[in-house]
Every structure is written in structure tokens, then in C-alpha cells.
N, C-alpha and C. Protein backbone atom coordinates (compact mmCIF):
# COMPACT_ATOMS: atom_id res chain seq x y z
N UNK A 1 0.85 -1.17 0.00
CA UNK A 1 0.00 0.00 0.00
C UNK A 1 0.91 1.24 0.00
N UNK A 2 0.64 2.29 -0.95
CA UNK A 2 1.22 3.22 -1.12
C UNK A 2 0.80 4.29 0.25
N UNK A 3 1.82 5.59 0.66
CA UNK A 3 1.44 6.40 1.30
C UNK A 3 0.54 7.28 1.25
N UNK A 4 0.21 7.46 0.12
CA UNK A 4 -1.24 8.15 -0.59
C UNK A 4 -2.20 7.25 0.32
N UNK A 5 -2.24 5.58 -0.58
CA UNK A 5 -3.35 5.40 0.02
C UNK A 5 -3.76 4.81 1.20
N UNK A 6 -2.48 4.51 2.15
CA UNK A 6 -2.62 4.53 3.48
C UNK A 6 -3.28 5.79 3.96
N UNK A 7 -3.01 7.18 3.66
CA UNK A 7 -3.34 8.20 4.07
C UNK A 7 -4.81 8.63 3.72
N UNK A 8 -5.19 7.92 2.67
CA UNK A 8 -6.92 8.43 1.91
C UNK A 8 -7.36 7.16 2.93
N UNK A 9 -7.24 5.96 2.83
CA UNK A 9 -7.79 4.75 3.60
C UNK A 9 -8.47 5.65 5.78
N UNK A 10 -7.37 6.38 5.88
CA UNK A 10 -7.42 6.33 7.07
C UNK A 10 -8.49 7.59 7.63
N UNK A 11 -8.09 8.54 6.38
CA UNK A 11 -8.96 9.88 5.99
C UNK A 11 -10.29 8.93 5.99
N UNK A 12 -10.61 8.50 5.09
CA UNK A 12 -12.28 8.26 5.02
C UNK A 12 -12.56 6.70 5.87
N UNK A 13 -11.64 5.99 6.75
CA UNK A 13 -12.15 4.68 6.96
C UNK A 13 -11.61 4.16 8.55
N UNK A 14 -11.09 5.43 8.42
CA UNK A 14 -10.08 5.21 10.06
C UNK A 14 -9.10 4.25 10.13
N UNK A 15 -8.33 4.10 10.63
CA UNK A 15 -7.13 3.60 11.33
C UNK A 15 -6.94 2.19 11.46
N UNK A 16 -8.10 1.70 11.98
CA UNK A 16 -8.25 0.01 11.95
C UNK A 16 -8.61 -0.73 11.03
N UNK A 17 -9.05 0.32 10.05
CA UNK A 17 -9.30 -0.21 8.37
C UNK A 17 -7.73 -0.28 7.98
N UNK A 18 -6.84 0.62 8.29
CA UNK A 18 -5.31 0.61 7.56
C UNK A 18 -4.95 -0.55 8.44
N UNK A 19 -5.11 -1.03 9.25
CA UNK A 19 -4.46 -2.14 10.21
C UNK A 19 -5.02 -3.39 9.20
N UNK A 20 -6.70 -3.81 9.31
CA UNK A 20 -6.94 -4.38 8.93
C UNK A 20 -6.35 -4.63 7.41
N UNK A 21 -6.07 -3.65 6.11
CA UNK A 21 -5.55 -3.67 4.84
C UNK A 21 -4.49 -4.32 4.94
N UNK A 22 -3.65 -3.58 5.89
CA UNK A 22 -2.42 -4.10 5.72
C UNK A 22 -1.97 -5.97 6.50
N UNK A 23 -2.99 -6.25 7.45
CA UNK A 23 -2.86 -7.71 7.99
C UNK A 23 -2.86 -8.63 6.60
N UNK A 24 -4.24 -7.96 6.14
CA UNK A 24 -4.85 -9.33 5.26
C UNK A 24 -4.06 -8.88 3.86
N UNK A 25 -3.54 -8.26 3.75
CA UNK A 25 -3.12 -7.79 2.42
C UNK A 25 -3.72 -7.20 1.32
N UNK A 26 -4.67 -6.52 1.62
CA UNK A 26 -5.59 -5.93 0.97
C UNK A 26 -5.47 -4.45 0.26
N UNK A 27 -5.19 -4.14 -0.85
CA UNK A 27 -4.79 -2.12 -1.44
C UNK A 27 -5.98 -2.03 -1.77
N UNK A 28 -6.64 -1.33 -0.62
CA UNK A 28 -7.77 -0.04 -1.18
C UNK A 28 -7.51 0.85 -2.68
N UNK A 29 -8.38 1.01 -2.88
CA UNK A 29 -8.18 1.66 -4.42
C UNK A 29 -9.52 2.79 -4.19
N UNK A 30 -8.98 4.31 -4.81
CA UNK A 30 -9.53 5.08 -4.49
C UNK A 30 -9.96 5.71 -6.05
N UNK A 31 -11.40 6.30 -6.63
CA UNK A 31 -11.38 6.74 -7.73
C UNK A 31 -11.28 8.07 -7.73
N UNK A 32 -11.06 8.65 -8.63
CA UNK A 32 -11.45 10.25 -8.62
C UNK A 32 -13.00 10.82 -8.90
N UNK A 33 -13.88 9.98 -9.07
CA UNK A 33 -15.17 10.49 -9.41
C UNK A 33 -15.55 8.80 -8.58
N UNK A 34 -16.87 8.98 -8.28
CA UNK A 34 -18.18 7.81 -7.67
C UNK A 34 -18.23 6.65 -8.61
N UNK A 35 -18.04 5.25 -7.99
CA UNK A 35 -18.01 5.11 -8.97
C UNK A 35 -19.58 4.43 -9.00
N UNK A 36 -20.41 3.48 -9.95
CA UNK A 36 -21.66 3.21 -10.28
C UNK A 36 -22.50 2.96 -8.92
N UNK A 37 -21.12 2.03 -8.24
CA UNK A 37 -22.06 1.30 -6.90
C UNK A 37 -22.03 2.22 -5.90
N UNK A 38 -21.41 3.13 -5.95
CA UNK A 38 -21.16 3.93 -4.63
C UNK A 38 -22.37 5.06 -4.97
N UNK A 39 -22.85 5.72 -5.78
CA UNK A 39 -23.61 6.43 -6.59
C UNK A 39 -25.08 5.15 -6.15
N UNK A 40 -25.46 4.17 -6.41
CA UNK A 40 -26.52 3.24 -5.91
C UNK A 40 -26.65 3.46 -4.35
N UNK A 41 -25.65 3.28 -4.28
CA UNK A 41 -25.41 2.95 -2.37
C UNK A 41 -26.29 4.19 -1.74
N UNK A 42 -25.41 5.57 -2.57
CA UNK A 42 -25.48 6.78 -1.76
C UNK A 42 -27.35 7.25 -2.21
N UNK A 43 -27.75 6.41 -3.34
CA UNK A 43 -28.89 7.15 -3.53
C UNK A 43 -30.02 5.94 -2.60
N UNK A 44 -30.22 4.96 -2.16
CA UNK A 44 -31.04 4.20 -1.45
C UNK A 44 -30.04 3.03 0.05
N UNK A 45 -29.91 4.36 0.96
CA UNK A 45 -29.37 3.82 2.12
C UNK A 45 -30.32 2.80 3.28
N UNK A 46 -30.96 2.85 3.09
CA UNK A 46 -31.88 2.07 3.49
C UNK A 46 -31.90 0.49 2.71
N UNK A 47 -32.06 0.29 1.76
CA UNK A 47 -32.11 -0.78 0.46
C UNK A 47 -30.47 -1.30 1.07
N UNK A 48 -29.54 -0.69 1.04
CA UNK A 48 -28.15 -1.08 1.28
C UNK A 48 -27.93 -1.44 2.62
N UNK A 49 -28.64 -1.19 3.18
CA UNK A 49 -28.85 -2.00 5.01
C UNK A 49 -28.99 -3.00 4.97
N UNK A 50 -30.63 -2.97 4.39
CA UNK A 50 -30.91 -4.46 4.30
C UNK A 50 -30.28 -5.19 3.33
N UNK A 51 -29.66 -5.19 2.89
CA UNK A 51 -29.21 -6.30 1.64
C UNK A 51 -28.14 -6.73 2.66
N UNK A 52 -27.21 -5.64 3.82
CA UNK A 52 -26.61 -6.64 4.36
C UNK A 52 -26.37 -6.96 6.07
N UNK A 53 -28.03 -6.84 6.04
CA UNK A 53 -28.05 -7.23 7.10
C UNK A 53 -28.17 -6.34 8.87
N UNK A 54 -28.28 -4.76 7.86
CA UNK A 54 -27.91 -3.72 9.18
C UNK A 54 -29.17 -2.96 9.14
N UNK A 55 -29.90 -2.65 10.83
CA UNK A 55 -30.93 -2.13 10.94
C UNK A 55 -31.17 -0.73 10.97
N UNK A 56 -31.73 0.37 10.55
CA UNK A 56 -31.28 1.86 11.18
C UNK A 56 -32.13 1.69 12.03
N UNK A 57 -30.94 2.75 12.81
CA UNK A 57 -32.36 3.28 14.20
C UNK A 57 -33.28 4.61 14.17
């Protein structure tokens, strides 16, 4: 994982997300624009709960 994206990872996902990346070996990848699913996600947050499993309060 580059220092960029250790540094964007921790900016938007906190700290234990960079722990976790770096255990399992995992490089976050960051776009410059939304990409299709994140644009879905952001327009029906509710729909994206339930599909996995999380209740709002």
C-alpha cells in the first residue's frame, strides 16, 4: 500500500481499516469520481442495510 493510500484509507475509513488492509493484504483503491455502486449505495441507504443485514435506528 502506497502512502497516498494509506493516508486516503485512514482519511475516510479510520485507522483500523489501515491495520486491517495491511494484515490481510488488501490495497484499497480510491477513484477520482463515484463510482456506479457507490452512486446506488449513496442514492437508497436504506435498500443497502438491508441487503446486508444492518438495521437503522
Amino acid at each position: 500500500m502506497s502512502d497516498k493510500q494509506r493516508k486516503k484509507t485512514e482519511e475516510l475509513l479510520g485507522y483500523q481499516v489501515v491495520i486491517f488492509c495491511e494484515d490481510s493484504g488488501v490495497i484499497p483503491v480510491f477513484y477520482p469520481h463515484p463510482t456506479d455502486r457507490t452512486l446506488n449505495v449513496a442514492i437508497n441507504f436504506r435498500q443497502d442495510y438491508s441487503n446486508h443485514g444492518i438495521e437503522q435506528e
